[in-house]
N, C-alpha and C. Protein backbone atom coordinates (compact mmCIF):
# COMPACT_ATOMS: atom_id res chain seq x y z
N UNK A 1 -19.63 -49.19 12.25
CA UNK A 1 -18.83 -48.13 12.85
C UNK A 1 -18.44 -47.08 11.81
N UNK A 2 -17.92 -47.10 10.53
CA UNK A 2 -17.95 -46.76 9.66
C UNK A 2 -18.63 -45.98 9.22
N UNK A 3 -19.85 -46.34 9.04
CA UNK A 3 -20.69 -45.09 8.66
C UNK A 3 -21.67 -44.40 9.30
N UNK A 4 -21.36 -44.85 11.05
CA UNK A 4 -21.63 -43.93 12.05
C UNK A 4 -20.78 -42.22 11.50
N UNK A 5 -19.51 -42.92 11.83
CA UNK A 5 -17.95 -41.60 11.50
C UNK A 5 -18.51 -40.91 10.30
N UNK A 6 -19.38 -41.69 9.03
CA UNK A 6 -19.23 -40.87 7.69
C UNK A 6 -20.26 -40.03 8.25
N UNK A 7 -21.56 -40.55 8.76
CA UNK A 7 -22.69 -39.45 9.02
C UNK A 7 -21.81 -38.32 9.88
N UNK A 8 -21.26 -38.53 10.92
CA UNK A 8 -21.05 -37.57 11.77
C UNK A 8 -20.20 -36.89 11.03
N UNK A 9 -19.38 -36.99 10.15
CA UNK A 9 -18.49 -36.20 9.25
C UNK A 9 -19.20 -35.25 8.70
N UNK A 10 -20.03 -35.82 7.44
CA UNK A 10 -21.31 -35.04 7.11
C UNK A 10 -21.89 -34.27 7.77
N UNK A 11 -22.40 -34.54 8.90
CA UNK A 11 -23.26 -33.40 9.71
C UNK A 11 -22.42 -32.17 10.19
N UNK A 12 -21.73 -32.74 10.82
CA UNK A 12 -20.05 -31.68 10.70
C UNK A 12 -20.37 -30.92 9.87
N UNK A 13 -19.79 -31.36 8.56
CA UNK A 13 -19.47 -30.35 7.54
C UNK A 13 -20.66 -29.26 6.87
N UNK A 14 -22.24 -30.11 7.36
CA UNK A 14 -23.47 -29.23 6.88
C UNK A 14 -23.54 -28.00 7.94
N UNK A 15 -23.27 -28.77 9.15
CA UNK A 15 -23.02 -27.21 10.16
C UNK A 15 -21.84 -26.60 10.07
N UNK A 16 -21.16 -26.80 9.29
CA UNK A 16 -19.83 -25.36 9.05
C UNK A 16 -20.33 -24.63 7.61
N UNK A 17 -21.23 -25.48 7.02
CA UNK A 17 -21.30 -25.02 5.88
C UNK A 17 -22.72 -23.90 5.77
N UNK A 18 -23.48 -24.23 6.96
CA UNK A 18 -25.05 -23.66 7.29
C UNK A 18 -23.66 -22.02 8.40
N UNK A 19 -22.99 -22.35 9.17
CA UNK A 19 -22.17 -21.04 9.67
C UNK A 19 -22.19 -20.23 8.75
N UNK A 20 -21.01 -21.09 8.48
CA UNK A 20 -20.61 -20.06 7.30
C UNK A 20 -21.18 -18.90 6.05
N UNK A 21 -22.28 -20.03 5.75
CA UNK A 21 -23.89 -19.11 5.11
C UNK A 21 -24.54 -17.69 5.84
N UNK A 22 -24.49 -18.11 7.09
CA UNK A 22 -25.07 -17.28 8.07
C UNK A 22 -24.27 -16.35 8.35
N UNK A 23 -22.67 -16.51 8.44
CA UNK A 23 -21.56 -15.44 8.85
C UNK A 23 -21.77 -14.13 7.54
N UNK A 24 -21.45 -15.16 6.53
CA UNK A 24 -21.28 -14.25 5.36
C UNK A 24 -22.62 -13.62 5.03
N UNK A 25 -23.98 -13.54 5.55
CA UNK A 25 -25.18 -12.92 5.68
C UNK A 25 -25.00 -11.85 6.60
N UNK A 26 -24.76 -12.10 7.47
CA UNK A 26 -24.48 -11.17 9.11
C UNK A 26 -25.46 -12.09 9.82
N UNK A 27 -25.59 -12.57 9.54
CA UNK A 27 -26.87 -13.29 10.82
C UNK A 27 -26.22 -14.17 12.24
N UNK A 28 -24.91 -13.89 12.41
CA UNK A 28 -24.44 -14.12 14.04
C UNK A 28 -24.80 -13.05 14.84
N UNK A 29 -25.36 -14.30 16.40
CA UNK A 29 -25.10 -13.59 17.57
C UNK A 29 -23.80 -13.11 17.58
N UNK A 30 -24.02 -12.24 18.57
CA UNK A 30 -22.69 -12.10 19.18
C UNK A 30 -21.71 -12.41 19.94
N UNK A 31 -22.61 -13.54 20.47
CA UNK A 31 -22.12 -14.83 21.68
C UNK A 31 -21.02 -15.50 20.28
N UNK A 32 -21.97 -15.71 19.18
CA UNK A 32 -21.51 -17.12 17.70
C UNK A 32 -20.47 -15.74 17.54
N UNK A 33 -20.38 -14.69 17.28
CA UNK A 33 -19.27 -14.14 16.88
C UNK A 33 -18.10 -13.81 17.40
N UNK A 34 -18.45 -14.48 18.88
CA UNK A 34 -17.07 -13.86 20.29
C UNK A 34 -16.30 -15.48 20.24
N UNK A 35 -17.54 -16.38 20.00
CA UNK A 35 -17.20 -17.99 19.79
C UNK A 35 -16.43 -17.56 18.73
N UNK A 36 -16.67 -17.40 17.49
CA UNK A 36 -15.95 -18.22 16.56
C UNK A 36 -14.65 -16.93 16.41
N UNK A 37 -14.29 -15.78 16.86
CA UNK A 37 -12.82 -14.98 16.95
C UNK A 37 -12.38 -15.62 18.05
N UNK A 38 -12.91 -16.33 18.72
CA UNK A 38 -11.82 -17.15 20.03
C UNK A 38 -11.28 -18.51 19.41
N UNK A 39 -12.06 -18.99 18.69
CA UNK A 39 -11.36 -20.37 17.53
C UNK A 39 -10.28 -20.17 17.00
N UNK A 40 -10.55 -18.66 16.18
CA UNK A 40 -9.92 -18.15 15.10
C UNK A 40 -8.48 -18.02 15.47
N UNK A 41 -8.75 -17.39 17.01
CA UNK A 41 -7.31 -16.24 17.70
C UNK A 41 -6.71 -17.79 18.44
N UNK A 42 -7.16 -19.00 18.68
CA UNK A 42 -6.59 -19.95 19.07
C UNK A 42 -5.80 -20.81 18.10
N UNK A 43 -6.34 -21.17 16.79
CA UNK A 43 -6.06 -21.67 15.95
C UNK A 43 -4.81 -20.99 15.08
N UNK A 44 -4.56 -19.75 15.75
CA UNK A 44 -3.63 -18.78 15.07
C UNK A 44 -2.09 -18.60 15.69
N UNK A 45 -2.65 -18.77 17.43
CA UNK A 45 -1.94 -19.21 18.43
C UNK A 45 -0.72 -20.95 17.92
N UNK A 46 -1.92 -21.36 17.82
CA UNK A 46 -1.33 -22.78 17.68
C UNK A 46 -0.36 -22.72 16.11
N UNK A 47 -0.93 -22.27 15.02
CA UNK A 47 -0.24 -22.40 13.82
C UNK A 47 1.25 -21.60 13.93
N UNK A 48 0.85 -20.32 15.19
CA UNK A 48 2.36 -19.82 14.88
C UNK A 48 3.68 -20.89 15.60
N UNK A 49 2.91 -21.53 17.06
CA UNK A 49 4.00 -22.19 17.67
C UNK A 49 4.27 -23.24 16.99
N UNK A 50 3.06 -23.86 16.03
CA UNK A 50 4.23 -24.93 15.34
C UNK A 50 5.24 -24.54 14.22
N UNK A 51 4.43 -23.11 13.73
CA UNK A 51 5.75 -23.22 12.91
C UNK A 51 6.74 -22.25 13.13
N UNK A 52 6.88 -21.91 14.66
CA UNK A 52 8.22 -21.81 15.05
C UNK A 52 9.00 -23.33 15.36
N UNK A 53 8.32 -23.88 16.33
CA UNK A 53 8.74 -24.96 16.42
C UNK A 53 9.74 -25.69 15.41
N UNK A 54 8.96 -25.99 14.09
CA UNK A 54 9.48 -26.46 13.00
C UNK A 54 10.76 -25.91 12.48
N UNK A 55 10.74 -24.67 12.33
CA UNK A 55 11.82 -23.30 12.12
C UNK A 55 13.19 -23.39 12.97
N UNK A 56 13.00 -24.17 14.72
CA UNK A 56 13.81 -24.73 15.46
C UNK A 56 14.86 -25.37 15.22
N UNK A 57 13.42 -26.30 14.77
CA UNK A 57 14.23 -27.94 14.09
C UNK A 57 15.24 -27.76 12.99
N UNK A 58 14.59 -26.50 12.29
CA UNK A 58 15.14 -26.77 10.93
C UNK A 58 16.77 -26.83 10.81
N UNK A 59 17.30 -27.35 10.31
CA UNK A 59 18.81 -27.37 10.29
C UNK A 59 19.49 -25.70 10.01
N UNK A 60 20.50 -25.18 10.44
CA UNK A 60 20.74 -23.94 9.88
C UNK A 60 20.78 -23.55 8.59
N UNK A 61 21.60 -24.42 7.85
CA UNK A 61 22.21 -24.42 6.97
C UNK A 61 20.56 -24.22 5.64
N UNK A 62 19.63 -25.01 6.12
CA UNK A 62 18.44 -24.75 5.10
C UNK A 62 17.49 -24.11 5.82
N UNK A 63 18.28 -23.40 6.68
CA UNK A 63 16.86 -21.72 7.13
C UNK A 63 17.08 -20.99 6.41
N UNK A 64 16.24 -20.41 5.41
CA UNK A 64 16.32 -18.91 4.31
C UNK A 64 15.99 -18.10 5.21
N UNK A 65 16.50 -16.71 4.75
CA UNK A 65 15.54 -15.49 4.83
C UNK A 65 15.15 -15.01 4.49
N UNK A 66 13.97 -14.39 4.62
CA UNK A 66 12.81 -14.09 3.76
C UNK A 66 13.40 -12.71 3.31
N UNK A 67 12.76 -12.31 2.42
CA UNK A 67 12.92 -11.00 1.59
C UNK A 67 12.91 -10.11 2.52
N UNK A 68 12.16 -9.48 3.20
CA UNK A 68 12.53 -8.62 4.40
C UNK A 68 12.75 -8.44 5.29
N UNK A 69 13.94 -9.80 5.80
CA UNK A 69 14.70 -10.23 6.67
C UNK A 69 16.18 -9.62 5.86
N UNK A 70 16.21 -9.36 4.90
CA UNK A 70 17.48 -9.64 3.99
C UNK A 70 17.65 -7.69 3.82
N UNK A 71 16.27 -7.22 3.78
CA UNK A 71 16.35 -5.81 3.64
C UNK A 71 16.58 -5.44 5.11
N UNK A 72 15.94 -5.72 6.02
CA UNK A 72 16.14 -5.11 7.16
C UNK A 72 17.60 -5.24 7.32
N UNK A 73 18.13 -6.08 7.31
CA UNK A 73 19.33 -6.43 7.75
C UNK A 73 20.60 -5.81 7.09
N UNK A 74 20.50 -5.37 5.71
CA UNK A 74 20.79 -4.93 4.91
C UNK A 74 20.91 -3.15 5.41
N UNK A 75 19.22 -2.59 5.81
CA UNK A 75 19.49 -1.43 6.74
C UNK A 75 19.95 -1.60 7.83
N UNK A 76 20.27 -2.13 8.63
CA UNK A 76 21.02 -2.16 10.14
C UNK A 76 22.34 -2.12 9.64
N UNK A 77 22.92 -2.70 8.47
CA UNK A 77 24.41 -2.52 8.30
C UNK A 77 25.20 -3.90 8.21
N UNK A 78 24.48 -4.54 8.49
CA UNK A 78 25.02 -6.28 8.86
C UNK A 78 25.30 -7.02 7.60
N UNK A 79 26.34 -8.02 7.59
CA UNK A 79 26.64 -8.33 5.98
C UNK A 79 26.18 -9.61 5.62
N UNK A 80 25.42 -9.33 3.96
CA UNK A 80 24.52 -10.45 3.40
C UNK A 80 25.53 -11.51 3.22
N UNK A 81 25.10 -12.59 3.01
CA UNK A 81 25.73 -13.30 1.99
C UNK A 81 25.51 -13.13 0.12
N UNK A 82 26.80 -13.63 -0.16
CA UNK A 82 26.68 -13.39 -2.18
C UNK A 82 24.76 -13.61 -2.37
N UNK A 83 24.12 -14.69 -2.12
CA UNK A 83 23.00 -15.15 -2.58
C UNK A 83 21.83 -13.86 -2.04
N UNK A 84 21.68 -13.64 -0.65
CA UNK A 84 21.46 -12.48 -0.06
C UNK A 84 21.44 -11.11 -0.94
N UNK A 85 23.06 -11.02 -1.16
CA UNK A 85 23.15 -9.88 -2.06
C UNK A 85 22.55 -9.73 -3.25
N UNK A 86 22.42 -10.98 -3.87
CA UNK A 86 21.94 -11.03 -5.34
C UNK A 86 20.07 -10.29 -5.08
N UNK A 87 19.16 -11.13 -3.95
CA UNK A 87 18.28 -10.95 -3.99
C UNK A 87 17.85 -9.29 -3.72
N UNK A 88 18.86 -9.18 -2.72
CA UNK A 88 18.74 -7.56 -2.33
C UNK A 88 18.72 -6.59 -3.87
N UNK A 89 19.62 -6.95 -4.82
CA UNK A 89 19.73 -6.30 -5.79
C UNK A 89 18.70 -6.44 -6.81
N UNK A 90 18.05 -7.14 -7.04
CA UNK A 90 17.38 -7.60 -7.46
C UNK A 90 15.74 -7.00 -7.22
N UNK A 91 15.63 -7.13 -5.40
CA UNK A 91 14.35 -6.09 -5.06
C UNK A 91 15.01 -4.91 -5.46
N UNK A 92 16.07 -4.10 -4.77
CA UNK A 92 16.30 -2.38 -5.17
C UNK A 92 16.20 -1.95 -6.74
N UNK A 93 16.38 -2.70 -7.39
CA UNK A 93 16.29 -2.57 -8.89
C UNK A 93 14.60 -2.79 -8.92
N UNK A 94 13.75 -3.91 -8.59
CA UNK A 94 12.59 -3.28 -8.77
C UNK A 94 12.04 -2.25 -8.11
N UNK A 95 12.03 -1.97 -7.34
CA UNK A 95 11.72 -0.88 -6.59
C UNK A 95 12.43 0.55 -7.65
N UNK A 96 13.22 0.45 -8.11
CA UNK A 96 14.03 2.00 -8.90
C UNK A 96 13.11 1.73 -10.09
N UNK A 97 12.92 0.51 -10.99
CA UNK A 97 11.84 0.52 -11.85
C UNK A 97 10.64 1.08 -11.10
N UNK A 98 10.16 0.77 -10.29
CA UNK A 98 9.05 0.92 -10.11
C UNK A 98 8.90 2.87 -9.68
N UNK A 99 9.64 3.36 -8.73
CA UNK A 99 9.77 4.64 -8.73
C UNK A 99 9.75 5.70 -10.06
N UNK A 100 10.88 5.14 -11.33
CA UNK A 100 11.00 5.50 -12.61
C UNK A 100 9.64 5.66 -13.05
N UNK A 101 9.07 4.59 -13.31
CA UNK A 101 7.58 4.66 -13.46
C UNK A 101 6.50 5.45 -13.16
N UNK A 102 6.75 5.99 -11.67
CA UNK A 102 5.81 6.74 -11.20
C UNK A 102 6.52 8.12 -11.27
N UNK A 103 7.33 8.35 -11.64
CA UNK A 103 8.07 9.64 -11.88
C UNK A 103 7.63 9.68 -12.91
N UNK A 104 7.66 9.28 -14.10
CA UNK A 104 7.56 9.02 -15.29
C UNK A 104 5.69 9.16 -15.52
N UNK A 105 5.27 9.13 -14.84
CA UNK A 105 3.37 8.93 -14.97
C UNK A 105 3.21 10.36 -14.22
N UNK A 106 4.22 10.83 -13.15
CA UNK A 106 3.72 12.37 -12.68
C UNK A 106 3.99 13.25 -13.46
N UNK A 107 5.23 13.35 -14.30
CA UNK A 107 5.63 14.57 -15.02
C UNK A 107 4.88 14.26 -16.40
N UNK A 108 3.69 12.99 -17.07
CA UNK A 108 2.93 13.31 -17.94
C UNK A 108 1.55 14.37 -17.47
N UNK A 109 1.73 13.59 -15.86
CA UNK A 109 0.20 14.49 -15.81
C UNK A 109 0.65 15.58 -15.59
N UNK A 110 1.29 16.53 -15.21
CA UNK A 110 1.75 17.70 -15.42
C UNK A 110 1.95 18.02 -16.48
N UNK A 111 2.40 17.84 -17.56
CA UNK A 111 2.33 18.14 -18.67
C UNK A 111 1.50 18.23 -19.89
N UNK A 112 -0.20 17.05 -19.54
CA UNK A 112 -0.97 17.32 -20.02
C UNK A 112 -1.86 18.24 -19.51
């Protein structure tokens, strides 16, 4: 039984691996290319509901927010927390480096 499963594993993996050869050539139909964006757009489906799902579960207290959850929110007017704030300050300061910089690279080329 065993190494029924290993062959069929194998063969599996020689036909994703013979696709994939062929994708990255162009050599799909267009039937193999409507097939495999309907995998793609399903498999994308599914990854987001679990990880909302998960995100559900998660206790409040250890849900972060992501970096531009923290800016948006930040523009609407709504108040961070200290840790929040730190990160917010932290992007706006790179971002002013990073502006400085490109201010700083326009008024050379103008000047050479």
């Amino acid at each position: 039984m065993e190494q029924r499963a290993q062959a069929r594993c194998k063969k599996r993996n020689q036909e994703k691996r013979e696709f994939t050869a062929r994708m990255k050539a162009g050599l799909l139909t267009p039937e193999e290319l409507a097939a495999h964006e309907l995998r793609k757009a399903k498999s994308r489906a599914w990854q987001k509901e679990w990880r909302d799902k998960r995100k559900a579960a998660m206790p409040e207290q250890l849900k972060k927010a992501t970096r531009s959850d923290i800016i948006q929110r930040k523009k609407d007017g709504l108040s961070l927390t200290p840790e929040e704030l730190e990160i917010y300050a932290a992007w706006r300061q790179k971002r002013t480096d990073q502006h400085r910089e490109w201010r700083y690279a326009k008024k050379a080329e103008k000047t050479a």
